[in-house]
Protein backbone atom coordinates (compact mmCIF):
# COMPACT_ATOMS: atom_id res chain seq x y z
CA UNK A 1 2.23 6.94 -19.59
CA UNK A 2 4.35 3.65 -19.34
CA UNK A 3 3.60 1.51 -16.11
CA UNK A 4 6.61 2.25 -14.50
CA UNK A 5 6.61 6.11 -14.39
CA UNK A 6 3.11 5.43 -12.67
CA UNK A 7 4.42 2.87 -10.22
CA UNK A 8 6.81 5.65 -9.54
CA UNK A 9 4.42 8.12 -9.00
CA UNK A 10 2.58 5.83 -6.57
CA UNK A 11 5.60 5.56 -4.74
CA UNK A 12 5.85 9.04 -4.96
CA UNK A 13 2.78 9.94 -3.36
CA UNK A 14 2.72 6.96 -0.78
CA UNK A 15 5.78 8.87 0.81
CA UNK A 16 4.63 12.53 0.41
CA UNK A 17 1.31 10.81 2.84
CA UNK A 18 3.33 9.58 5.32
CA UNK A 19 5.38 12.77 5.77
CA UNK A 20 2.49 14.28 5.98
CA UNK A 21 1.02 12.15 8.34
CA UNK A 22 3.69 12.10 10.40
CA UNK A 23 4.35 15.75 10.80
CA UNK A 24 0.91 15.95 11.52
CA UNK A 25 1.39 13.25 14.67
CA UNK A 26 4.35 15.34 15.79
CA UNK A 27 2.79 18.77 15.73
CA UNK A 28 -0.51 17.47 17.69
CA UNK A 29 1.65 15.92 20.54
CA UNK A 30 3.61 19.00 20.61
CA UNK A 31 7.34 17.66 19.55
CA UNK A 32 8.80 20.15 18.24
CA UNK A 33 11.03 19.81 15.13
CA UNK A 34 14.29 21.60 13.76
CA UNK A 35 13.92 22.68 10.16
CA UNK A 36 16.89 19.89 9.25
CA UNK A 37 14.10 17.61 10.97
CA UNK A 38 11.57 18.61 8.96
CA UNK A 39 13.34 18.40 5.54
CA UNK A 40 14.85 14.56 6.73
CA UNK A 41 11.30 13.28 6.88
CA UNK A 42 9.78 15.35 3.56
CA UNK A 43 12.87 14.54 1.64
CA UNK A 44 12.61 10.85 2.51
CA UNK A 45 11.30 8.56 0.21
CA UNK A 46 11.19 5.65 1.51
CA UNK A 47 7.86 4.31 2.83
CA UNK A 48 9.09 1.63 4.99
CA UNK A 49 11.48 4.28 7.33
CA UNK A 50 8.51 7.08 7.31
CA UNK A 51 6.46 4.13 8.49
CA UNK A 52 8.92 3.03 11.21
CA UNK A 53 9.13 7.04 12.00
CA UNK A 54 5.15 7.67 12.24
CA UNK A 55 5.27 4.43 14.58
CA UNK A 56 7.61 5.53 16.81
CA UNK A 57 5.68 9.02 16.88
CA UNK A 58 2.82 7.59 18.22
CA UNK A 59 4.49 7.27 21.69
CA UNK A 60 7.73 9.06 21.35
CA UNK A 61 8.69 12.24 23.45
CA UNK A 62 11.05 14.17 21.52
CA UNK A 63 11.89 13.80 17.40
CA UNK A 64 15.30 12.37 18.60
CA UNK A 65 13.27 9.22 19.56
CA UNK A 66 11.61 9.09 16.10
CA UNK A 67 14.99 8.96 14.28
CA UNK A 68 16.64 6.53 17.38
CA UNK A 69 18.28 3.10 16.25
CA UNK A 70 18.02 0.51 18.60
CA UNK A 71 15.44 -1.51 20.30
CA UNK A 72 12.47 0.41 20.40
CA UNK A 73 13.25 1.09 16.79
CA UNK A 74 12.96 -1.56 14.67
């Protein structure tokens, strides 16, 4: 297996565990998702915007202020 396949696969997994941790932080405090919600952050693979998301989670109200541009939002 050549070193970039298992970079990719790195990468890979790095974003399938932030999904997963977000979902996780927005099921415990309760905000509730649409399923085109749901497949935005699972299909997304890029770490640094699932981290952004999984920040704003933490004190966020509804999903709409997970996925907000603007100040609060990096």
């Amino acid at each position: 297996m050549s070193e970039e396949i298992r970079d990719e696969g790195r990468a890979q997994g790095r974003a399938q565990g932030r999904a997963d941790s977000l979902l996780l932080v927005l099921d415990v405090r309760g905000i509730a998702l649409t399923e085109a919600a749901r497949e935005k952050i699972t299909a997304c693979a890029d770490t640094q915007l699932l981290h952004q998301w999984l920040e704003r989670a933490a004190t966020a109200t509804t999903a709409e202020e997970v996925f907000a541009k603007g100040p609060q939002g990096h």
